[in-house]
N, C-alpha and C. Protein backbone atom coordinates (compact mmCIF):
# COMPACT_ATOMS: atom_id res chain seq x y z
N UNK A 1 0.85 -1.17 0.00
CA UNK A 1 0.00 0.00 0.00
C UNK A 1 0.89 1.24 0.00
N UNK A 2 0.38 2.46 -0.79
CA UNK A 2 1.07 3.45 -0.80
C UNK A 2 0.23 4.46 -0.88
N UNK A 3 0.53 5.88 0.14
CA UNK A 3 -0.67 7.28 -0.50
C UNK A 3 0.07 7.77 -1.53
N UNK A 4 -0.91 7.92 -1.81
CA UNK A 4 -0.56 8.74 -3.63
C UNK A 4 -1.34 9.88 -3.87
N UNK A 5 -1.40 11.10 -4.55
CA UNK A 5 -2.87 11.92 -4.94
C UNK A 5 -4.08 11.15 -5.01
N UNK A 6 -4.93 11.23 -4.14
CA UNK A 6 -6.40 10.92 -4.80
C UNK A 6 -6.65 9.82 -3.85
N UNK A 7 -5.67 9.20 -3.12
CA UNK A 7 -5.80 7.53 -2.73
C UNK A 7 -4.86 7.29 -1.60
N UNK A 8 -5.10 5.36 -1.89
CA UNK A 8 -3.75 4.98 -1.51
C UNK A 8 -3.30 3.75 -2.81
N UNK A 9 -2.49 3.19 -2.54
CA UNK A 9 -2.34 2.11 -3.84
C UNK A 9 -1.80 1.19 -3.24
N UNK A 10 -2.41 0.10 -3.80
CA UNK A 10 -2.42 -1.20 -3.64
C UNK A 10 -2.32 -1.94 -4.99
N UNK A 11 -1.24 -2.89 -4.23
CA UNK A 11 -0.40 -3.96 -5.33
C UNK A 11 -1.07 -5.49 -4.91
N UNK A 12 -1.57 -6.16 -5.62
CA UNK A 12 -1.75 -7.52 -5.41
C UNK A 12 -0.58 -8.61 -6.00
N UNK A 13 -0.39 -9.44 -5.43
CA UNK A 13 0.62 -10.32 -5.87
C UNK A 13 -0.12 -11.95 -5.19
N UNK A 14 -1.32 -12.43 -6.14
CA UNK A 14 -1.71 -13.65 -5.64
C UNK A 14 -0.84 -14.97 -5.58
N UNK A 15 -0.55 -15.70 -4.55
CA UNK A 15 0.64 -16.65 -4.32
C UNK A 15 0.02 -17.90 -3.42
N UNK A 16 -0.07 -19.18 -4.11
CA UNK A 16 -0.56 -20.60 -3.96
C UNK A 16 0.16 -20.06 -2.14
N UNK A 17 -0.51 -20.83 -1.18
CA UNK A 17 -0.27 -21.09 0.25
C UNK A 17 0.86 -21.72 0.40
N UNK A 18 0.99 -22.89 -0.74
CA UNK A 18 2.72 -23.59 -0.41
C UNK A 18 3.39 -23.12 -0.65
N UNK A 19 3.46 -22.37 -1.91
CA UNK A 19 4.78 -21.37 -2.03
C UNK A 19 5.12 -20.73 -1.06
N UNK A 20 4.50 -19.85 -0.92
CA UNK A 20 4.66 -18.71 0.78
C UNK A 20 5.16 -19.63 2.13
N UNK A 21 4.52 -20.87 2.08
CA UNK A 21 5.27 -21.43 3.74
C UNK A 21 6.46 -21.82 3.19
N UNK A 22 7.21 -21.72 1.77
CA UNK A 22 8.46 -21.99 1.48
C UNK A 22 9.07 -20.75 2.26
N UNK A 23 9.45 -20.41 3.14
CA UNK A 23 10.20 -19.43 3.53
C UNK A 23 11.37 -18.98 2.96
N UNK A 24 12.06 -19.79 1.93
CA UNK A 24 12.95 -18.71 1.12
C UNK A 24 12.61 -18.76 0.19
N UNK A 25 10.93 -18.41 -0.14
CA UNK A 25 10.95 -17.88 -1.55
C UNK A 25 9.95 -15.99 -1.42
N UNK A 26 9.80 -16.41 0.18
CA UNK A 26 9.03 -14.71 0.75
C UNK A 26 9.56 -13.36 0.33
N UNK A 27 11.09 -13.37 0.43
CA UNK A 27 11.89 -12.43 0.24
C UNK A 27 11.63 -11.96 -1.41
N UNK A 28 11.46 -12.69 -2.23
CA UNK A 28 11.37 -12.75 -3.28
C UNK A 28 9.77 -12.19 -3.74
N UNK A 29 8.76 -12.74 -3.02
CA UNK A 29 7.53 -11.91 -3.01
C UNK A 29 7.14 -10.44 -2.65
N UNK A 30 7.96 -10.26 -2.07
CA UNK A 30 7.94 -9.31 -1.14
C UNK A 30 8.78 -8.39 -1.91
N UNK A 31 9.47 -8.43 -2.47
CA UNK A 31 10.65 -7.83 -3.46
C UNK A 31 9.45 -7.51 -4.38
N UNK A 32 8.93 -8.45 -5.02
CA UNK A 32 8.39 -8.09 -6.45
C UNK A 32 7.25 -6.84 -6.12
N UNK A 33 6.51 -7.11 -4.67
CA UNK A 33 5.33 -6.23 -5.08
C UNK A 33 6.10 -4.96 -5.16
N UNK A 34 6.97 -4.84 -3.79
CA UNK A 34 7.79 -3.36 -4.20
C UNK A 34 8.54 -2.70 -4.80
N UNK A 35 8.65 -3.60 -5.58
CA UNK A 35 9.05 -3.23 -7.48
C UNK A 35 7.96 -2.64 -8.27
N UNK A 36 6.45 -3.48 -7.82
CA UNK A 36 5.31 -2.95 -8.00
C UNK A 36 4.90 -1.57 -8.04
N UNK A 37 5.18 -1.41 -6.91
CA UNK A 37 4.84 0.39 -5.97
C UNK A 37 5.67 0.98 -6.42
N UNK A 38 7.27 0.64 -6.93
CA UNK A 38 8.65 1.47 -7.10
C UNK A 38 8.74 2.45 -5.50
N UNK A 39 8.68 1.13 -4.40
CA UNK A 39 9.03 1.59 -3.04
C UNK A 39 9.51 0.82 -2.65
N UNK A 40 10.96 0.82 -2.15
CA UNK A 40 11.31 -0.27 -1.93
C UNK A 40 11.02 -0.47 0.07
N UNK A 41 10.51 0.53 0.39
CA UNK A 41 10.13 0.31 1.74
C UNK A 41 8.80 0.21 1.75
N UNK A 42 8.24 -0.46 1.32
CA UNK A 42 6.58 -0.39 0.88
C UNK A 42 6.49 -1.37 2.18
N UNK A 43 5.45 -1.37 2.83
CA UNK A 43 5.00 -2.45 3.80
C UNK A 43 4.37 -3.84 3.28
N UNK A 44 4.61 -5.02 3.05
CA UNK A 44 3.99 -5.88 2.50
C UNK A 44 3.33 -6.97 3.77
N UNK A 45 2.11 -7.28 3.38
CA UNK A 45 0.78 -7.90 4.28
C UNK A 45 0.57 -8.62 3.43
N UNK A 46 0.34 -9.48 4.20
CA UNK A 46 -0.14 -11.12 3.81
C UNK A 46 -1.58 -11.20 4.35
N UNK A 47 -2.55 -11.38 3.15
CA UNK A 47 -4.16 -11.34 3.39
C UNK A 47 -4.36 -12.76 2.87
N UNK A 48 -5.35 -13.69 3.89
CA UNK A 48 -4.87 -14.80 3.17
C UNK A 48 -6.77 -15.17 2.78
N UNK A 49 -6.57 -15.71 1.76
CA UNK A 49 -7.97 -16.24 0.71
C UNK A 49 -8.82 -17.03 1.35
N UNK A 50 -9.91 -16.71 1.85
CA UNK A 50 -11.03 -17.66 2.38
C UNK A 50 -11.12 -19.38 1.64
């Protein structure tokens, strides 16, 4: 999530449940969304799919 004019912005990056409990592939998720935002201090949250 980021404020921006008008908002805030939000990056989705949907990721299967096994991947993510791979714990060294998080860093790597977490990288991409904030490549997403072009922040590299962007806060990344894990919302997980009913």
């Amino acid at each position: 999530m980021r404020e921006m004019h008008g908002g805030l912005k939000w990056a989705h990056l949907p990721v299967d449940q096994t991947l993510w409990a791979d714990e060294s592939l998080r860093d790597g998720f977490r990288a991409r969304v904030r490549r997403e935002v072009n922040d590299t201090s962007a806060v990344v949250e894990v919302i997980e799919a009913p």
